[in-house]
Structure formats: structure tokens, C-alpha cells
C-alpha atoms as a PDB file:
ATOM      1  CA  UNK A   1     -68.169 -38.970   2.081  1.00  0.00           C
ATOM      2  CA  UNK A   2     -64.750 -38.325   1.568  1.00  0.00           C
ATOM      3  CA  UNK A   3     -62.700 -39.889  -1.302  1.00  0.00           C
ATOM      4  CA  UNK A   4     -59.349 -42.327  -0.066  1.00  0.00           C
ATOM      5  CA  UNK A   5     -57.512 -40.170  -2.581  1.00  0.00           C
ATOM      6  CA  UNK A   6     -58.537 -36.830  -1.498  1.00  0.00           C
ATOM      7  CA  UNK A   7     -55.748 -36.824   0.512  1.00  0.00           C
ATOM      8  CA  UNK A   8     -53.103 -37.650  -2.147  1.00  0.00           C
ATOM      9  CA  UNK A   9     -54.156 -35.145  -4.460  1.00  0.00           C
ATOM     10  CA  UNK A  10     -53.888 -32.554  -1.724  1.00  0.00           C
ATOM     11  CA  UNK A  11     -50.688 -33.252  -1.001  1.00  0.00           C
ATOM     12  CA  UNK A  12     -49.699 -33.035  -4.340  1.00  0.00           C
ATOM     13  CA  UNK A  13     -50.968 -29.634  -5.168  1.00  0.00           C
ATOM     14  CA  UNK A  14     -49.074 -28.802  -1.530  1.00  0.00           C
ATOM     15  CA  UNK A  15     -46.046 -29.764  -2.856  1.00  0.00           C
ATOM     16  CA  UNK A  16     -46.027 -28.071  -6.397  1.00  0.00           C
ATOM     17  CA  UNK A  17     -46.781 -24.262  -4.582  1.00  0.00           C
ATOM     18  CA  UNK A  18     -43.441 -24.969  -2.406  1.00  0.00           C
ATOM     19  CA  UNK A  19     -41.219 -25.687  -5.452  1.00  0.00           C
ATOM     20  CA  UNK A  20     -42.851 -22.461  -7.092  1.00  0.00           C
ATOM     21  CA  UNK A  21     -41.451 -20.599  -3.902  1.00  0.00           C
ATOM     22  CA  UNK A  22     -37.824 -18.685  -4.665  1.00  0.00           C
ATOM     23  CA  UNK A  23     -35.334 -20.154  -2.201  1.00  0.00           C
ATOM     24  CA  UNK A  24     -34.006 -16.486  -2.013  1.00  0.00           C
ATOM     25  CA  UNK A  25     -36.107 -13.540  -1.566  1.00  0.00           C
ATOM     26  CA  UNK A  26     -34.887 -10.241  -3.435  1.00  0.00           C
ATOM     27  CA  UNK A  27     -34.315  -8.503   0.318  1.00  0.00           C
ATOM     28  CA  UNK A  28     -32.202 -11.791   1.322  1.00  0.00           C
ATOM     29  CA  UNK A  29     -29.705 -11.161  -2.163  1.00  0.00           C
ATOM     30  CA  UNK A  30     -29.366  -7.284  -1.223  1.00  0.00           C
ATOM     31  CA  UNK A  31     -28.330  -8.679   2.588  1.00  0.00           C
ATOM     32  CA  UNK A  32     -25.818 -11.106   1.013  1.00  0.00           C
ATOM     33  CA  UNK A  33     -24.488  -8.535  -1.866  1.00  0.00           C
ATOM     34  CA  UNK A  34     -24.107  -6.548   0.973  1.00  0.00           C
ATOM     35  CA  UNK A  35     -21.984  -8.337   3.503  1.00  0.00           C
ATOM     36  CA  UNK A  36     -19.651  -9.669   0.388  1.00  0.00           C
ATOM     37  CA  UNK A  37     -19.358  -5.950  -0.560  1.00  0.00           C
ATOM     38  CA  UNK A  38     -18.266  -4.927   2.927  1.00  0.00           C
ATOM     39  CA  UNK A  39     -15.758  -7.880   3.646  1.00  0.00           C
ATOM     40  CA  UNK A  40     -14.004  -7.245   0.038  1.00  0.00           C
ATOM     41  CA  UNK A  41     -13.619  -3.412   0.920  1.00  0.00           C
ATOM     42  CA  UNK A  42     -12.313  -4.498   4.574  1.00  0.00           C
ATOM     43  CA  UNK A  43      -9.698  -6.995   2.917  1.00  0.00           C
ATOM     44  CA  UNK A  44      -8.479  -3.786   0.202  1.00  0.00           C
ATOM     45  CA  UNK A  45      -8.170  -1.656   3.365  1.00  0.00           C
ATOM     46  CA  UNK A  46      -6.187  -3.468   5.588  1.00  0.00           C
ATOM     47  CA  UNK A  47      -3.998  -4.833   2.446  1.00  0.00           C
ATOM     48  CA  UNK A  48      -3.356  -1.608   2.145  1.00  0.00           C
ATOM     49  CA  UNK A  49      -2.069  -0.574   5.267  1.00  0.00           C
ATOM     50  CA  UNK A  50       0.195  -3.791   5.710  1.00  0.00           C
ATOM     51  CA  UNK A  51       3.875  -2.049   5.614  1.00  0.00           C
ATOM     52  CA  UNK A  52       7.087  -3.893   5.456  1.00  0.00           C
ATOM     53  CA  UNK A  53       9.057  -4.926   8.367  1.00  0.00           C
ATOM     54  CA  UNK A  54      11.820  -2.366   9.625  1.00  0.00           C
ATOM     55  CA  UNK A  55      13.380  -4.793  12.652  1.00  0.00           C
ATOM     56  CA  UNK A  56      12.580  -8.500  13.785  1.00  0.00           C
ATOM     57  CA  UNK A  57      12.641  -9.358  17.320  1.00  0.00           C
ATOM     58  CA  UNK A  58      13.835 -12.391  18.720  1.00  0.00           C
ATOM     59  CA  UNK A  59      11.520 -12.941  22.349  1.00  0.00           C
ATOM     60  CA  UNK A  60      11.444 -15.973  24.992  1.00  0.00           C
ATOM     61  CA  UNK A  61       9.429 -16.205  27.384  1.00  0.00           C
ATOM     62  CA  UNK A  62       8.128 -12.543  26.607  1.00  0.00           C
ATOM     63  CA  UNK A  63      11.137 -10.949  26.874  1.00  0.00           C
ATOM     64  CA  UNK A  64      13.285  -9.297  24.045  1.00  0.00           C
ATOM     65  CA  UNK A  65      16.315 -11.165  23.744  1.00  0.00           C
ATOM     66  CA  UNK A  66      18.086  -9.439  20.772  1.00  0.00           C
ATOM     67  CA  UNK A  67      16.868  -6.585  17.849  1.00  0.00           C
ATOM     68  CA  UNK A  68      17.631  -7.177  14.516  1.00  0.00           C
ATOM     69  CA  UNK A  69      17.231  -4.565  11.815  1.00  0.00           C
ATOM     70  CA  UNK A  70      15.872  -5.575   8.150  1.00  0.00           C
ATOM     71  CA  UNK A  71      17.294  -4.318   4.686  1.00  0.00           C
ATOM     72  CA  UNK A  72      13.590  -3.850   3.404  1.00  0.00           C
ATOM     73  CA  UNK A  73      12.890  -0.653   2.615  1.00  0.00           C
ATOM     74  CA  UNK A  74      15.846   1.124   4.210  1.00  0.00           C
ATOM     75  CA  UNK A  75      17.583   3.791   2.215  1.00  0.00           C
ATOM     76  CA  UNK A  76      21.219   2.887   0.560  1.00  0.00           C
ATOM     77  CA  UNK A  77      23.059   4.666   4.297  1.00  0.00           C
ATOM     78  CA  UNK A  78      21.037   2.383   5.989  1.00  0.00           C
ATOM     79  CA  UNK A  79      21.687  -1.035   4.084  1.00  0.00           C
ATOM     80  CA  UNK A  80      24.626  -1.616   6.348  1.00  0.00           C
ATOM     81  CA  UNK A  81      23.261  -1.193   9.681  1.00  0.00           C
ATOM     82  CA  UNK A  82      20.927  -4.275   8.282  1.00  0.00           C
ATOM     83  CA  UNK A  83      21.687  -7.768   9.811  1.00  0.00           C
ATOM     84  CA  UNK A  84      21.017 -10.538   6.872  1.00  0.00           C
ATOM     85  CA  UNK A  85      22.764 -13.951   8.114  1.00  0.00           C
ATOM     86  CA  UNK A  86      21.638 -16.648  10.678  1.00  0.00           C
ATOM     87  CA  UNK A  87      21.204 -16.246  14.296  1.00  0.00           C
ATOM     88  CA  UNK A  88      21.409 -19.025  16.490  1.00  0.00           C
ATOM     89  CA  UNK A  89      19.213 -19.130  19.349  1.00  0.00           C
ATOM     90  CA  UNK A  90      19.963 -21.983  22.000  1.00  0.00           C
ATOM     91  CA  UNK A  91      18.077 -22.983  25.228  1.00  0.00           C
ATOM     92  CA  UNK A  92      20.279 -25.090  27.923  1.00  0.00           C
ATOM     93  CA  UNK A  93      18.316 -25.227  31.368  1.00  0.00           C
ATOM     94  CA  UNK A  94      17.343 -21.749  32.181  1.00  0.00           C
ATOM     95  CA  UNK A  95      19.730 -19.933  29.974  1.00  0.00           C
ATOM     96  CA  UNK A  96      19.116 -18.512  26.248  1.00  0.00           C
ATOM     97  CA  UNK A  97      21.028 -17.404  24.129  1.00  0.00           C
ATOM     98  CA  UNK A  98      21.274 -15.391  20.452  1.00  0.00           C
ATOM     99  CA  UNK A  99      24.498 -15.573  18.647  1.00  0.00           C
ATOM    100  CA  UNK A 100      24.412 -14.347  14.899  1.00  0.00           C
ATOM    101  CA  UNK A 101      26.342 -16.031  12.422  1.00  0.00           C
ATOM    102  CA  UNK A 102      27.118 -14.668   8.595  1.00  0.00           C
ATOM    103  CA  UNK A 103      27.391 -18.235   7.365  1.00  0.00           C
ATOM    104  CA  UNK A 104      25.099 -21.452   8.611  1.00  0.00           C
ATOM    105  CA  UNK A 105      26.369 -22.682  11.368  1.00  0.00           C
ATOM    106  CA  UNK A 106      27.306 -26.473  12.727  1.00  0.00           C
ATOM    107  CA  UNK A 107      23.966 -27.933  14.549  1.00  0.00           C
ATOM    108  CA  UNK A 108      25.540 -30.383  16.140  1.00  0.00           C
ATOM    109  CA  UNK A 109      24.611 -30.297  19.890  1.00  0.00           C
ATOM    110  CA  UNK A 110      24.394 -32.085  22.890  1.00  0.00           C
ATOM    111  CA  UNK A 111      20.877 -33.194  23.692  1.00  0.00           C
ATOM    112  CA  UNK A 112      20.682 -31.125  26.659  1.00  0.00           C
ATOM    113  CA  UNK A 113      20.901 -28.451  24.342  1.00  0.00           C
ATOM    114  CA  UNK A 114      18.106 -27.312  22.324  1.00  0.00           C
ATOM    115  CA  UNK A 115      18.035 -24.720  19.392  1.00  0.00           C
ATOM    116  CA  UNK A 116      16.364 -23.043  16.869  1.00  0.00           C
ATOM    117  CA  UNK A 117      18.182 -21.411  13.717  1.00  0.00           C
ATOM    118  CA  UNK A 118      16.653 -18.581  12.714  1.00  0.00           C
ATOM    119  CA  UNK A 119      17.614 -17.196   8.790  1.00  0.00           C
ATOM    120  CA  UNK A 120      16.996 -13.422   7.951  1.00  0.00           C
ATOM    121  CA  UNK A 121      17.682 -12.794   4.210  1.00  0.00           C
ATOM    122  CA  UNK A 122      16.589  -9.597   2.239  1.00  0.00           C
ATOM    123  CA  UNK A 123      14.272  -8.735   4.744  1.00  0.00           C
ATOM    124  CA  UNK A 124      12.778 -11.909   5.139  1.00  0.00           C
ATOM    125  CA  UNK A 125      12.464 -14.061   8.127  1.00  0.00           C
ATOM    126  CA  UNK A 126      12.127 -18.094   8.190  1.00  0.00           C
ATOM    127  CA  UNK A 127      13.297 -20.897  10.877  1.00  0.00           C
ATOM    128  CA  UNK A 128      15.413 -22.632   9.187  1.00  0.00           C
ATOM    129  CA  UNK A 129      15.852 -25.523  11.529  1.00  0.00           C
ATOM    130  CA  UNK A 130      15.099 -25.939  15.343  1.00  0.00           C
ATOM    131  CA  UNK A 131      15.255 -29.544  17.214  1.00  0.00           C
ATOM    132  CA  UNK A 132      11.372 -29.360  18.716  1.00  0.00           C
ATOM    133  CA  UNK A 133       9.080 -32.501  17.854  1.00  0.00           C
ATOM    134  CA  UNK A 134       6.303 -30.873  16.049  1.00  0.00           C
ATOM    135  CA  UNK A 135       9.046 -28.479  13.593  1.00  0.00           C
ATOM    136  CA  UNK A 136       5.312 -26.450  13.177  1.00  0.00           C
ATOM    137  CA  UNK A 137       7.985 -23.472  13.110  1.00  0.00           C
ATOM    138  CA  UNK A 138      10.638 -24.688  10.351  1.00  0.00           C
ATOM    139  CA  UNK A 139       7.611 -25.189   8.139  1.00  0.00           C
ATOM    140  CA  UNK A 140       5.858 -21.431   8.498  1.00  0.00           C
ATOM    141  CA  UNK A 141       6.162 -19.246   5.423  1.00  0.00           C
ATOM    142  CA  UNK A 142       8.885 -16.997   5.682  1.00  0.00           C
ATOM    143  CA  UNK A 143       7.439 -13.819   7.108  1.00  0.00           C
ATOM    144  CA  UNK A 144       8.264  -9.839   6.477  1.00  0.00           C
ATOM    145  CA  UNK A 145       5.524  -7.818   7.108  1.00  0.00           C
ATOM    146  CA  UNK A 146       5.186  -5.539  10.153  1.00  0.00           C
ATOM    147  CA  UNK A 147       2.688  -7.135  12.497  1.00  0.00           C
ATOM    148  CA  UNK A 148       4.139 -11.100  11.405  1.00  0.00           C
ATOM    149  CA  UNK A 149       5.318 -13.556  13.625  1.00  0.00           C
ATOM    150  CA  UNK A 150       6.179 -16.817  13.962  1.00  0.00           C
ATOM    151  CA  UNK A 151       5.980 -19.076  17.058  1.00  0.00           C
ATOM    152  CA  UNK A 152       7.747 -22.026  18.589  1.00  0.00           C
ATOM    153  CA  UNK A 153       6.141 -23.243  21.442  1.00  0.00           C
ATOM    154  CA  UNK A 154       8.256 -25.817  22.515  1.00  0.00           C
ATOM    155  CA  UNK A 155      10.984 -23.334  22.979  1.00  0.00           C
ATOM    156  CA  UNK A 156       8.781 -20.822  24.265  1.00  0.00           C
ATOM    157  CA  UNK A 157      10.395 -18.336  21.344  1.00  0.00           C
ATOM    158  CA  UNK A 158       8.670 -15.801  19.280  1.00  0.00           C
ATOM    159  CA  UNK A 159      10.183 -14.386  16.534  1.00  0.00           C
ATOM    160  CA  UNK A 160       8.251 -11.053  15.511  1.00  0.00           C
ATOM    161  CA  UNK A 161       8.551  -8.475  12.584  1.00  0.00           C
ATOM    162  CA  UNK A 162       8.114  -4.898  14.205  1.00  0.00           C
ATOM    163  CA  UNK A 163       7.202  -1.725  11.579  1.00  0.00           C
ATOM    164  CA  UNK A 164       8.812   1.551  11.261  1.00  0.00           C
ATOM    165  CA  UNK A 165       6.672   2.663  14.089  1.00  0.00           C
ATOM    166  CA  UNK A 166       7.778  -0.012  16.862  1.00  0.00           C
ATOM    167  CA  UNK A 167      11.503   0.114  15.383  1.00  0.00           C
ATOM    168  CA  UNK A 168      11.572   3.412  16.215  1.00  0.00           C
ATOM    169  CA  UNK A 169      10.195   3.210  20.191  1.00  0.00           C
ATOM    170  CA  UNK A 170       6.587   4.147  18.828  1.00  0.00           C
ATOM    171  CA  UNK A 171       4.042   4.822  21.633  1.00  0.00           C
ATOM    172  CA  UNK A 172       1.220   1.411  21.725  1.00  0.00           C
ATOM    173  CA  UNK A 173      -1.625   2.490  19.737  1.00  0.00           C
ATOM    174  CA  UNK A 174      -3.661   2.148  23.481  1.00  0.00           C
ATOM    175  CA  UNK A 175      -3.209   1.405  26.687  1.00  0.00           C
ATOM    176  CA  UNK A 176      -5.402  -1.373  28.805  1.00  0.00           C
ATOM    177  CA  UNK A 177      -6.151  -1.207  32.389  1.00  0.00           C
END
């Protein structure tokens, strides 16, 4: 005949081989070291290949509205041909336009007139100001790294930081068909 606390004792010896269990086995911590080893060296190597900005381009809708060069990392002949000021992009119906200004300019629009002011100082980019609701764009970091960009989608404007490579008319890495 069976005892009523067979049972309980059973369950009791049950439970004290599961907490001697590891939660890890040694083959699980070599998988983990393993993947935390490869994603540190992936984050040194493309650290390392991150290369200031040479130009930043100013795009609506896709298309290149104006080229601006950058003073980082140009040589003392080159420091003049760089464009450090504010440029003014505005958007009235279906035309855009870029105007640079040395100084900051007056915002003071009409409403049918929408804008975004764009600052470029020591080869760094930032929107200063624009008039869209969300301002996700004024409140980016300021960016100067090739490959950087920053987006307002209200406006439909991209502002991107091309390399040395895509300042000079570098061929795409690959084409896609």
C-alpha cells in the first residue's frame, strides 16, 4: 500500500536534482563568448573604416539640389573652396530652392512658404531650424561622417554627407538589376 506522502517526498527529491542542474552548459558559454567576440571585432572594423565627410548634399525628392564641399580634412589650398555658413532651403508649391547665406538669415515667412535652415560649420552638418510639426530633424545630432544623413520627411529633404570617394564622381560600389 502506498504511503499519502510518497508523493511529496518524491517531488521533493525532483526538485533538489533541477536546482543542482547549471543553467549554462560549458558548450552554451563558448557559443555566447563567441558571438560577443565576433560583434566587438565587427564594431572595431567598421569604426575603422568610417572616414570624414568631403561634400554634403542637399536632395528633395531624390534629386540633388545643390553640392556643398566640407573643410574637414581638406589640405590648407583647399580650405577656401569649403562652404561653412547657412543655406536656406525653401519649399513654395512645387518649387525648391537652396540659397546659402554667410550669416543666419531672417525666418520670417509667409505660411505658404515652408523652410528648413540648414548650418554647416567646420565640417559639421545640423538643421538648425525648419517649420515641420514633428522638428525630428532640428533635433538630430549634427552629422560629419561619410555615409551620415539626416532626414526631413515633411519636406521630403535629405541632407547627406558624401566621402572622398562620392565627392569625387566615385563609381557605386555595385550595381542592382
Amino acid at each position: 500500500m502506498k504511503h499519502m506522502f510518497d508523493c511529496a517526498i518524491l517531488d521533493e527529491e525532483d526538485h533538489h536534482v533541477r536546482e543542482k542542474k547549471a543553467l549554462f552548459k560549458k558548450a552554451d558559454l563558448i557559443l555566447i563568448a563567441a558571438c560577443l567576440l565576433a560583434a566587438a571585432l565587427l564594431a572595431v572594423c567598421f569604426a575603422r573604416r568610417r572616414s570624414p565627410g568631403a561634400s554634403v548634399n542637399f536632395l528633395y525628392d531624390g534629386i540633388t539640389l545643390k553640392t556643398a564641399a566640407l573643410n574637414t580634412g581638406l589640405s590648407s589650398t583647399d580650405q577656401a573652396a569649403a562652404e561653412d555658413g547657412y543655406y536656406l532651403i525653401t519649399y513654395r508649391d512645387d518649387v525648391t530652392a537652396v540659397e546659402y547665406c554667410a550669416d543666419m538669415p531672417d525666418l520670417h515667412f509667409p505660411e505658404y512658404i515652408s523652410y528648413n535652415l540648414v548650418s554647416v560649420q567646420n565640417g559639421a552638418v545640423s538643421v538648425e531650424a525648419a517649420d515641420c510639426k514633428d522638428q525630428i530633424c532640428v533635433h538630430h545630432k549634427p552629422v560629419s561622417m561619410a555615409g551620415e544623413s539626416i532626414v526631413c520627411l515633411p519636406h521630403r529633404l535629405v541632407v547627406e554627407i558624401a566621402g572622398m570617394k562620392e565627392a569625387a564622381g566615385g563609381a557605386p560600389d555595385g550595381v542592382a538589376r
